[in-house]
N, C-alpha and C. Protein backbone atom coordinates (compact mmCIF):
# COMPACT_ATOMS: atom_id res chain seq x y z
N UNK A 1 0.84 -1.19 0.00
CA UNK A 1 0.00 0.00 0.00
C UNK A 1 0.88 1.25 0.00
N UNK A 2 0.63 2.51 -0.55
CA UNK A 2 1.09 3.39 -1.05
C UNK A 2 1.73 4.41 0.24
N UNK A 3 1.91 4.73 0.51
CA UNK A 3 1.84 5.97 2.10
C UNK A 3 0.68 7.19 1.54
N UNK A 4 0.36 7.88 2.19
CA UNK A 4 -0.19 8.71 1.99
C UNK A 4 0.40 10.20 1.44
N UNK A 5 -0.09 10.80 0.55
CA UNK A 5 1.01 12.05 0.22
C UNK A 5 0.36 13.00 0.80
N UNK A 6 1.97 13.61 1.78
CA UNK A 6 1.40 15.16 2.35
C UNK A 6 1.35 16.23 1.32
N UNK A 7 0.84 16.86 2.07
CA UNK A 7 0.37 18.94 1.20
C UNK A 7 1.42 18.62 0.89
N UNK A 8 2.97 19.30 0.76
CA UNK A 8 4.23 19.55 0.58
C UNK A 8 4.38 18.52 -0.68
N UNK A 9 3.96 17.17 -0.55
CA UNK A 9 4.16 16.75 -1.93
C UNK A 9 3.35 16.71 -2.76
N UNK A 10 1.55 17.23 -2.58
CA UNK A 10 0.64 17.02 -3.50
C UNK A 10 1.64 18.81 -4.19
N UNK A 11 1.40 19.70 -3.53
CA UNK A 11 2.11 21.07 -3.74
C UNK A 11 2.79 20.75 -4.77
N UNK A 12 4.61 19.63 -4.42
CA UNK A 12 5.55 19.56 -5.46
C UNK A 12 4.55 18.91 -6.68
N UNK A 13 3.59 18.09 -6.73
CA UNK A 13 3.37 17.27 -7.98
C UNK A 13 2.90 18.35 -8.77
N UNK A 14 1.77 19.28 -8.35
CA UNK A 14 0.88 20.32 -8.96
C UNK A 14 1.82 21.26 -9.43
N UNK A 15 2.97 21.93 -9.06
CA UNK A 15 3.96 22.33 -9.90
C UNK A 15 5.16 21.38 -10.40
N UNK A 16 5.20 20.79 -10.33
CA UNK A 16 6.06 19.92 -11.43
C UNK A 16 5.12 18.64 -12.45
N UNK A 17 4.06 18.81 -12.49
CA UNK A 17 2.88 18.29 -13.74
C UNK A 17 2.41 19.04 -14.87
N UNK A 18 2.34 18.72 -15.37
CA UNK A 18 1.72 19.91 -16.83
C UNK A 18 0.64 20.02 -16.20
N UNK A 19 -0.67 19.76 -14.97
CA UNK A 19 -1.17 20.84 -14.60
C UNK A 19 -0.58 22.28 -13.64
N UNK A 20 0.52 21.94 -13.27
CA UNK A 20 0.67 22.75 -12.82
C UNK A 20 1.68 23.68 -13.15
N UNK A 21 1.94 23.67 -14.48
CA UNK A 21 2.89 24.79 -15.11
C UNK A 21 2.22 26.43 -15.07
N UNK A 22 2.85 27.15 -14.57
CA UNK A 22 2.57 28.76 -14.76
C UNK A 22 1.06 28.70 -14.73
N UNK A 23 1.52 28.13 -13.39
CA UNK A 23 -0.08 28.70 -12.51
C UNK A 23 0.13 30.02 -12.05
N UNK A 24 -1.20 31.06 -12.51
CA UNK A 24 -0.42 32.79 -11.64
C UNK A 24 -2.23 32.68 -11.99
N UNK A 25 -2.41 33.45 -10.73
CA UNK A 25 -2.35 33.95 -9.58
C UNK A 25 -2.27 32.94 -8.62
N UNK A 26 -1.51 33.53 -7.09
CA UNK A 26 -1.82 32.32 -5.86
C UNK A 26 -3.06 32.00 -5.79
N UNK A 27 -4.05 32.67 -5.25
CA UNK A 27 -5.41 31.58 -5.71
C UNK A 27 -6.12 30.65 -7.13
N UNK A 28 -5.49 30.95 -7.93
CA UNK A 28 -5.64 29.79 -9.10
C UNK A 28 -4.66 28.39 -8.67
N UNK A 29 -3.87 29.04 -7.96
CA UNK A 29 -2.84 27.66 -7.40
C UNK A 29 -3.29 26.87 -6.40
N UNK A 30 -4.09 27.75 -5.78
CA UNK A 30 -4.97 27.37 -5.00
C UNK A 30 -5.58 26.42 -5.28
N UNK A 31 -6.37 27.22 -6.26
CA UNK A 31 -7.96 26.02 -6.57
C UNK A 31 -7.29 24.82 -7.05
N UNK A 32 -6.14 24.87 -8.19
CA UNK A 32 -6.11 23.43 -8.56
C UNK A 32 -5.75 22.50 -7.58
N UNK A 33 -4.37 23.20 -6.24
CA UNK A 33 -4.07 22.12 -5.26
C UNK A 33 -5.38 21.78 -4.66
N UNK A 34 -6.46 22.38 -4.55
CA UNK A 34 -7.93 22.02 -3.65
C UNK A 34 -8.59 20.71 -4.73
N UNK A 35 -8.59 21.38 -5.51
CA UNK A 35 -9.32 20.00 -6.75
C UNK A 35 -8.52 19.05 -6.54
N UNK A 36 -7.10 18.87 -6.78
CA UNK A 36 -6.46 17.10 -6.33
C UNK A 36 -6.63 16.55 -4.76
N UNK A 37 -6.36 17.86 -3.78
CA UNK A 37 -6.96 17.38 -2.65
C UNK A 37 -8.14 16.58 -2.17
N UNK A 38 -8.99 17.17 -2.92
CA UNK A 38 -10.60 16.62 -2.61
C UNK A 38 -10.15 15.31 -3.33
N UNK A 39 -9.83 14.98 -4.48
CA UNK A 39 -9.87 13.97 -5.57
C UNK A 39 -8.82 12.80 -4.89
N UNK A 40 -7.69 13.26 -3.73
CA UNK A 40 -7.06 12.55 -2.89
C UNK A 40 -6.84 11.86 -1.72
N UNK A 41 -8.30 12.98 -1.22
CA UNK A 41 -8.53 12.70 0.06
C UNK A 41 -7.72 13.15 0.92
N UNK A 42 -7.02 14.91 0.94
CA UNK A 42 -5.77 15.08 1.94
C UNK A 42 -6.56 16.43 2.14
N UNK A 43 -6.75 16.21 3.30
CA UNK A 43 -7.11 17.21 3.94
C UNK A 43 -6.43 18.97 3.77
N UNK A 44 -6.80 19.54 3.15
CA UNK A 44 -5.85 21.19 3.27
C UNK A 44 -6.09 22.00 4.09
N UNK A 45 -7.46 21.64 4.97
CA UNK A 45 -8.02 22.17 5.75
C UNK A 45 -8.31 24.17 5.07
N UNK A 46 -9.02 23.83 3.83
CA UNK A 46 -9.08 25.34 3.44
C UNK A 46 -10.20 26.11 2.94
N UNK A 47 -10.22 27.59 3.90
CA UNK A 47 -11.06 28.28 3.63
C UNK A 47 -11.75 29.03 2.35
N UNK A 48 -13.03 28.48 2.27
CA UNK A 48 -13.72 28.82 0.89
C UNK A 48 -14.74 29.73 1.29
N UNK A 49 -14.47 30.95 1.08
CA UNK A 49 -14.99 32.26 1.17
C UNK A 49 -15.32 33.00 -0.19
N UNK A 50 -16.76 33.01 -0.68
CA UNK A 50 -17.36 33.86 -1.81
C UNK A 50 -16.16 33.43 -3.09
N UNK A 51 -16.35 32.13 -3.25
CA UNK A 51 -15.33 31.55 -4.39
C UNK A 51 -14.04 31.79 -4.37
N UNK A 52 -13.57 32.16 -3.20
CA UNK A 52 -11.87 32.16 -2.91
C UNK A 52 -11.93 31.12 -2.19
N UNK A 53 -10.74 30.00 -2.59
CA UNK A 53 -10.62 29.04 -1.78
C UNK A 53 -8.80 29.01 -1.72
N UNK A 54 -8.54 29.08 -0.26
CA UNK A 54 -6.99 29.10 0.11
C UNK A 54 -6.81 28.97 1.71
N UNK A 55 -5.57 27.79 2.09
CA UNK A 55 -5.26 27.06 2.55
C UNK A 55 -4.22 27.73 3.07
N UNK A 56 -3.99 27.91 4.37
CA UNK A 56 -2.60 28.37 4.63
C UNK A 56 -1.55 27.38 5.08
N UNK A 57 -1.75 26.09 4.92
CA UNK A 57 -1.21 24.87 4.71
C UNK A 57 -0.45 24.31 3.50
N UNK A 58 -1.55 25.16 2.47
CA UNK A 58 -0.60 24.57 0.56
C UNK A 58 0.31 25.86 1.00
N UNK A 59 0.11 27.48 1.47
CA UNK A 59 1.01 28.22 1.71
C UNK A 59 2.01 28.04 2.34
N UNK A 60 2.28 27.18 3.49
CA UNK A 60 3.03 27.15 3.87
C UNK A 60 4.14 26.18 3.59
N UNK A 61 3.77 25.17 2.53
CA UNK A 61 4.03 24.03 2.05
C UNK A 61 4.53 24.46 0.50
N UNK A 62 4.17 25.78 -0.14
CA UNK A 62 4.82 26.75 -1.26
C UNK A 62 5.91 26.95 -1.20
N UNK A 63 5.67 27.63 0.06
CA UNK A 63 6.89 28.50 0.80
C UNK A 63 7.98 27.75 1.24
N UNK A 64 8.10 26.30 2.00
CA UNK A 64 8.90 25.32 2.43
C UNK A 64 9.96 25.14 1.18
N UNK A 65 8.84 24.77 0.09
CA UNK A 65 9.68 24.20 -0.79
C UNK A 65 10.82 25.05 -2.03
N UNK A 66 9.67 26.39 -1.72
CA UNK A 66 10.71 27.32 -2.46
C UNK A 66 12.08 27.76 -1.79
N UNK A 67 11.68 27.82 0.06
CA UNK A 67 13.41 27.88 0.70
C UNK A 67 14.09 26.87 -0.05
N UNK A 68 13.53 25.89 0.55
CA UNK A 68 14.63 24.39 0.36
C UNK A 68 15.30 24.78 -1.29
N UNK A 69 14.53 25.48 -2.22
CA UNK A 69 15.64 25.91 -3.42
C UNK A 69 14.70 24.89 -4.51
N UNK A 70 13.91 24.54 -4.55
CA UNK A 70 12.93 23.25 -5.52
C UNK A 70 12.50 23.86 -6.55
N UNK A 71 12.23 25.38 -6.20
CA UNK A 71 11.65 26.14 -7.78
C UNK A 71 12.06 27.43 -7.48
N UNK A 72 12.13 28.05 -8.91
CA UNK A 72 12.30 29.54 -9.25
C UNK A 72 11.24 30.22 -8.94
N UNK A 73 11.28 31.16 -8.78
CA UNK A 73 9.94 32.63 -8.76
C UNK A 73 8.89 31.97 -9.53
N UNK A 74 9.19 31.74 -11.02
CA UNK A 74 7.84 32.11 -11.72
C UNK A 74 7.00 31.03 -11.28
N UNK A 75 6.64 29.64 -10.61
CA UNK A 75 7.75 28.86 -10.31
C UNK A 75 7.40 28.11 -11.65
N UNK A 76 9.27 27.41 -11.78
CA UNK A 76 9.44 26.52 -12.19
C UNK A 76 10.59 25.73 -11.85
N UNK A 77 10.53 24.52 -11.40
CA UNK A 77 10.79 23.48 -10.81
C UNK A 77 12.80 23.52 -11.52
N UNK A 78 13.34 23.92 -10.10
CA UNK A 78 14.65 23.69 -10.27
C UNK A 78 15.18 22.13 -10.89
N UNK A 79 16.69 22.11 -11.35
CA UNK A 79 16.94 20.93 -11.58
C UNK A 79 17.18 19.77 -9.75
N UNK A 80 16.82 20.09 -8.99
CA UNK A 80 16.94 19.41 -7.47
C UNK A 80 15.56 19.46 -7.36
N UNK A 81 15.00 20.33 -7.88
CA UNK A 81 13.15 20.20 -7.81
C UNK A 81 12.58 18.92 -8.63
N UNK A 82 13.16 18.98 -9.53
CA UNK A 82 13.14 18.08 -10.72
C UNK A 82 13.14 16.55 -10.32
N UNK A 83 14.18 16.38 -9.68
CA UNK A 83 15.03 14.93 -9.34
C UNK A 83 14.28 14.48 -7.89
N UNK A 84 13.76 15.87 -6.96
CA UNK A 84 12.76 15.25 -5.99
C UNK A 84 11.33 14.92 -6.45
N UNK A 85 11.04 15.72 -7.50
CA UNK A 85 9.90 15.32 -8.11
C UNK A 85 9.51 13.87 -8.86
N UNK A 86 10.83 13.58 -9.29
CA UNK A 86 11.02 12.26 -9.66
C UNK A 86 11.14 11.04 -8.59
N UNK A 87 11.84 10.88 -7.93
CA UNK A 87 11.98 10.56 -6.63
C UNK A 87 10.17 10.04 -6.06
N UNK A 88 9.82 11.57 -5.79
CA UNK A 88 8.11 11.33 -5.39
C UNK A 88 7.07 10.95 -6.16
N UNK A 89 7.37 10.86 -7.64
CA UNK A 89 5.95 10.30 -8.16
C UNK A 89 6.81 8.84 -8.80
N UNK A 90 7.83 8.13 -8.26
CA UNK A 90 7.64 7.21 -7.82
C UNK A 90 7.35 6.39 -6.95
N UNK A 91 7.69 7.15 -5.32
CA UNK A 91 7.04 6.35 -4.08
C UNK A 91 5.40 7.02 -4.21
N UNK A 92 4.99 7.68 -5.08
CA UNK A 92 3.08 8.06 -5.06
C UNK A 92 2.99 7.56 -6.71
N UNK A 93 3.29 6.33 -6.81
CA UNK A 93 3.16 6.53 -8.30
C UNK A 93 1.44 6.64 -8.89
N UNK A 94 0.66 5.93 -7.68
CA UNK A 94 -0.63 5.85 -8.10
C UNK A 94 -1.37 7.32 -8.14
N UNK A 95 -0.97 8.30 -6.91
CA UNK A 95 -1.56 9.14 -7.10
C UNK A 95 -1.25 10.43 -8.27
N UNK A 96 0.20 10.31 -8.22
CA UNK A 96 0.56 10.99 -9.16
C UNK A 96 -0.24 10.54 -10.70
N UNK A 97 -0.38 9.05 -10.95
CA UNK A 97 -1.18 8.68 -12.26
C UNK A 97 -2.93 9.46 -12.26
N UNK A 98 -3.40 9.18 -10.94
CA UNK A 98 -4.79 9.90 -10.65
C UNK A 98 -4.73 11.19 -11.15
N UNK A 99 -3.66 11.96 -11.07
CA UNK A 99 -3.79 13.63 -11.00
C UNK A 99 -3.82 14.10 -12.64
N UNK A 100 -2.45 13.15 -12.49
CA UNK A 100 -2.67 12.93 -14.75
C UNK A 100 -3.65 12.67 -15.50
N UNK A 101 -4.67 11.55 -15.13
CA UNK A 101 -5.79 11.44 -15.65
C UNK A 101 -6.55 12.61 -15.66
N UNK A 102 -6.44 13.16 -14.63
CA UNK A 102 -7.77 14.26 -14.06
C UNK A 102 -7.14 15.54 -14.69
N UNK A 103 -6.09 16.03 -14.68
CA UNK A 103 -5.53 16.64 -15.71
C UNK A 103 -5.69 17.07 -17.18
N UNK A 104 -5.60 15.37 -17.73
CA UNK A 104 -6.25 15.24 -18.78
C UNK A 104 -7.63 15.67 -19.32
N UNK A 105 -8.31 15.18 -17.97
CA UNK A 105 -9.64 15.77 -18.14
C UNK A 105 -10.12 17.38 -18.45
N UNK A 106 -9.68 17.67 -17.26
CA UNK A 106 -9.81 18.91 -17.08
C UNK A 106 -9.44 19.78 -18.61
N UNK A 107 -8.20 19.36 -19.06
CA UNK A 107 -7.83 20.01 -20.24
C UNK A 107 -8.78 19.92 -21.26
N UNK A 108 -9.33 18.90 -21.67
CA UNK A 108 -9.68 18.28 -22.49
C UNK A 108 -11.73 19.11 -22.42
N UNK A 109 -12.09 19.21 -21.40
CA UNK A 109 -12.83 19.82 -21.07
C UNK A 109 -13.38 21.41 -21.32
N UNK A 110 -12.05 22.34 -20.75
CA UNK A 110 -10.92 23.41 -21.12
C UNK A 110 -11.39 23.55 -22.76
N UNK A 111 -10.96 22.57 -23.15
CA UNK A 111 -10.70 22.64 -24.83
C UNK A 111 -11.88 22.43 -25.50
N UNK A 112 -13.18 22.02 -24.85
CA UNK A 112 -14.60 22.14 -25.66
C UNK A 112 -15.41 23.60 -25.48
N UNK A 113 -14.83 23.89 -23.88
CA UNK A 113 -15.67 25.15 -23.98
C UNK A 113 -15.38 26.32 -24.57
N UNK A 114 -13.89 26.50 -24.89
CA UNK A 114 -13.10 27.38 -25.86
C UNK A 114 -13.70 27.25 -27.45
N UNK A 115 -14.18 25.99 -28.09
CA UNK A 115 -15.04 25.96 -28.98
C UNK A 115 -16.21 26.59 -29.45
C-alpha cells in the first residue's frame, strides 16, 4: 500500500505536472491544489470564502519548498526540484497517475468550452 502524500508533496506534484505549469495567480494555485486534494482525500483544511478558496497549509508548504531551493519565482521546478519530483511520483506513483488522468480531463474539457 502506497503511504499517503502530504500537502508539501501534492504542492511539489501540482507544480512539477503539466497541470501545474505557470499557474499565476496564488489563488488559481490554490484552486487546482484544492481539486487534487478533494480527488485525494488530503485534507488542506481550506477556507472557501465567496469563491476564494486558500489554505494556509498549501502556503506554507509553497513556501517550504521554495526555501529548500525546488523552484524559481515564476515557479518553475529547479533541476533538485526536478530529481525530488522524480523521486516522489515514484514512491506516489498511483496518485501521481490519478492527477494525470484528471488533468487530462480537465484540459480536455478546457478545450470544448473554448469551442
Amino acid at each position: 500500500m502506497e503511504p499517503v502524500l502530504s500537502i508539501r508533496d501534492l504542492v511539489l506534484f501540482v507544480l512539477g505536472g503539466s497541470f501545474g505549469q505557470e499557474i499565476e495567480p496564488e489563488r488559481k494555485f490554490q484552486k487546482v491544489v484544492w481539486l487534487f486534494s478533494k480527488q485525494l482525500g488530503i485534507d488542506t483544511s481550506p477556507i472557501n470564502d465567496n469563491e476564494v478558496i486558500y489554505s494556509q497549509k498549501v502556503a506554507e508548504a509553497f513556501s517550504e519548498l521554495k526555501a529548500m531551493g525546488y523552484f524559481q519565482e515564476v515557479p518553475v521546478l529547479t533541476k533538485d526540484g526536478q530529481a525530488l519530483l522524480e523521486r516522489k511520483k515514484k514512491e506516489y506513483e498511483s496518485a501521481w497517475n490519478s492527477m494525470e488522468q484528471t488533468a487530462e480531463i480537465v484540459t480536455a474539457f478546457s478545450e470544448i468550452n473554448e469551442k
